[in-house]
Structures are given as C-alpha cells and as structure tokens.
C-alpha atoms as a PDB file:
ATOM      1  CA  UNK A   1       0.000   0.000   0.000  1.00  0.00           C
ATOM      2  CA  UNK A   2       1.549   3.370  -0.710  1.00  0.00           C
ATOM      3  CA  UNK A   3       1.512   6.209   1.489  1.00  0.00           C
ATOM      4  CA  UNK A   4      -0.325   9.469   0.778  1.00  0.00           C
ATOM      5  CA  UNK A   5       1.182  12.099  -1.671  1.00  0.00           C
ATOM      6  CA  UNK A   6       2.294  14.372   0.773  1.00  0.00           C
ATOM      7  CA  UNK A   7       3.556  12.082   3.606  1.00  0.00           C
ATOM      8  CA  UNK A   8       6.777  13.605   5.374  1.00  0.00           C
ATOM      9  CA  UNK A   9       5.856  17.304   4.107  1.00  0.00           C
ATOM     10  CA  UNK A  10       4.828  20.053   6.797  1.00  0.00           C
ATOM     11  CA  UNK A  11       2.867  22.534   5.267  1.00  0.00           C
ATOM     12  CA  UNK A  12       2.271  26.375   7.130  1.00  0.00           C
ATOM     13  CA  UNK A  13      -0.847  27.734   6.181  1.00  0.00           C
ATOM     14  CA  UNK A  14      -1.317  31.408   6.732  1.00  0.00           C
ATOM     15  CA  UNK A  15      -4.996  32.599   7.009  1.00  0.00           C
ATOM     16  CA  UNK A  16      -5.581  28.595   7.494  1.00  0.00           C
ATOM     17  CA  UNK A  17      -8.065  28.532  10.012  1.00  0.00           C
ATOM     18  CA  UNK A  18     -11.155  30.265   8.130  1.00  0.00           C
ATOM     19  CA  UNK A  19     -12.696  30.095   5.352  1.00  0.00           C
ATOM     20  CA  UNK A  20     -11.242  29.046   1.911  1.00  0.00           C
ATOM     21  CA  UNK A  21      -7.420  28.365   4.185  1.00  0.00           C
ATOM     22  CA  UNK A  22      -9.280  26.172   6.330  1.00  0.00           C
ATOM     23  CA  UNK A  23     -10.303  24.148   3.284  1.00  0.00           C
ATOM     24  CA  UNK A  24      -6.697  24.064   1.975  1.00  0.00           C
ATOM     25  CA  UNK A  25      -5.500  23.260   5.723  1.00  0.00           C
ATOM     26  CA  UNK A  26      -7.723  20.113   5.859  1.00  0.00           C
ATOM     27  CA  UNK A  27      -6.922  19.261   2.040  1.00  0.00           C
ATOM     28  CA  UNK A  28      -3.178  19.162   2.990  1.00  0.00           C
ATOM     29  CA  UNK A  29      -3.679  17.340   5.909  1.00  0.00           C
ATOM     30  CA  UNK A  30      -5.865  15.156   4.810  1.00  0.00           C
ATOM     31  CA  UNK A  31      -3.106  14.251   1.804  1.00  0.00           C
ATOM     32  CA  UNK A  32      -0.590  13.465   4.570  1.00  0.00           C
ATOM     33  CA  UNK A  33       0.787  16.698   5.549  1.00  0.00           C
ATOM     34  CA  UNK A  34       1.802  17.888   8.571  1.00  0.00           C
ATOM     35  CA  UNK A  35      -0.242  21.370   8.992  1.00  0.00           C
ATOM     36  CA  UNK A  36       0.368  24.362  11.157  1.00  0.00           C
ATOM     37  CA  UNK A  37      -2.409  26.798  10.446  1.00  0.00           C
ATOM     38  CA  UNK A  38      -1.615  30.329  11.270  1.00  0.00           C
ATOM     39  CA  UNK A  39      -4.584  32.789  12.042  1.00  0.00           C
ATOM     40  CA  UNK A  40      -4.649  36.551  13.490  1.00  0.00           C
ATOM     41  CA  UNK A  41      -6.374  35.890  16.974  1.00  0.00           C
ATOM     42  CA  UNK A  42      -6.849  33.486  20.212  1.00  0.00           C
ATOM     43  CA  UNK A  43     -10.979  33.115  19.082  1.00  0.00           C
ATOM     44  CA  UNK A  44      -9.698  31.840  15.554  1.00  0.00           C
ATOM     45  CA  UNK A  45      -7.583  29.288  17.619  1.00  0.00           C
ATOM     46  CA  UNK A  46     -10.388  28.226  19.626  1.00  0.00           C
ATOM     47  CA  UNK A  47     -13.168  28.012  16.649  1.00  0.00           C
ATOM     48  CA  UNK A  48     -10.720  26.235  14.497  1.00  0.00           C
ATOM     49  CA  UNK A  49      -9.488  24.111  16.877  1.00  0.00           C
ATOM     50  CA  UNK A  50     -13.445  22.892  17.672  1.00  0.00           C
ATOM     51  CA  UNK A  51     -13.643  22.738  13.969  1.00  0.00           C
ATOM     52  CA  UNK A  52     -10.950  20.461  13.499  1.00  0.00           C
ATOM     53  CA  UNK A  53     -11.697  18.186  16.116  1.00  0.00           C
ATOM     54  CA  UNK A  54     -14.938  17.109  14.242  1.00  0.00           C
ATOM     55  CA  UNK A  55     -12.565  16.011  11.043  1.00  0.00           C
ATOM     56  CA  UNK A  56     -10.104  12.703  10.799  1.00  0.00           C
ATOM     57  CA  UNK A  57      -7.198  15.144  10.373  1.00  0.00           C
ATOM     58  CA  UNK A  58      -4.939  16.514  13.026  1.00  0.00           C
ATOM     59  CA  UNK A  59      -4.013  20.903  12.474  1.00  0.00           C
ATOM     60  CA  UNK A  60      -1.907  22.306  14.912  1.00  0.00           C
ATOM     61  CA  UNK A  61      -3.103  25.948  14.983  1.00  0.00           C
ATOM     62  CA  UNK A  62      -0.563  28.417  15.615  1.00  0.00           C
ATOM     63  CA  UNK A  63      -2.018  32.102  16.063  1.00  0.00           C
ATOM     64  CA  UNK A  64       0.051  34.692  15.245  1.00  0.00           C
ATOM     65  CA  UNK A  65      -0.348  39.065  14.329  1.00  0.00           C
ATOM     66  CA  UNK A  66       2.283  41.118  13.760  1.00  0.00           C
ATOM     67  CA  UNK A  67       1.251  43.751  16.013  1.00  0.00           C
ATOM     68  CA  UNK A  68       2.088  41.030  18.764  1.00  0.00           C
ATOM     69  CA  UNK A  69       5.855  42.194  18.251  1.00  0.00           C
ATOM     70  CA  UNK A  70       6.927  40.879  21.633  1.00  0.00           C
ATOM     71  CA  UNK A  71       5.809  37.254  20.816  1.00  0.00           C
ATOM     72  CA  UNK A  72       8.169  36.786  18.107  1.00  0.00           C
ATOM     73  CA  UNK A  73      11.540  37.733  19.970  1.00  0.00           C
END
C-alpha cells in the first residue's frame, strides 16, 4: 500500500483557520501533511481548533499578528 502524496511534508498555512485556508488546511492534511495553520487571533484558535476536532485530520493551529511584536523575539 503506498503512502499518501504528501507524507513527510509540513505545510504552514497562513490565514488557514477560516474560510477558503481552512479548506486548503484540511486538504493538505488530509493528503498526509503535517499542517500548522496560522490565524490573526486566540478566538480563531479556539473556533478552528473545535472545527478540526470534528474532522479525521490533526491541524496544529498556531495564532500569530504582527502587532504582537513581543511574541516573536
């Protein structure tokens, strides 16, 4: 049996966790990526991460905004 077509790959998705990116999230995911989903606030996180629990794929959402300079040093 062979292994899905994107087995081994991680995939970042920005805007992944609404809408049309959320689509493309689970699409990778559910090809065998590995898929961190990047989204603008903490509510995305917690919608998308109830969304995603309902599906057979696993998204690790990451939530990130460049106005939240201090996060990224």
């Amino acid at each position: 049996m062979q292994g899905k077509l994107l087995d081994g790959k991680v995939a970042l998705v920005t805007g992944g966790m609404k809408g049309i990116g959320l689509a493309i999230s689970e699409d990778l995911a559910a090809h065998g990526a590995h898929v961190a989903a990047c989204g603008r606030s903490m509510n995305a996180v917690d919608e998308f991460t109830a969304t995603v629990e309902q599906g057979m794929v696993t998204i690790d959402p990451l939530p990130c905004n460049r106005h939240w300079k201090d996060t990224y040093r």
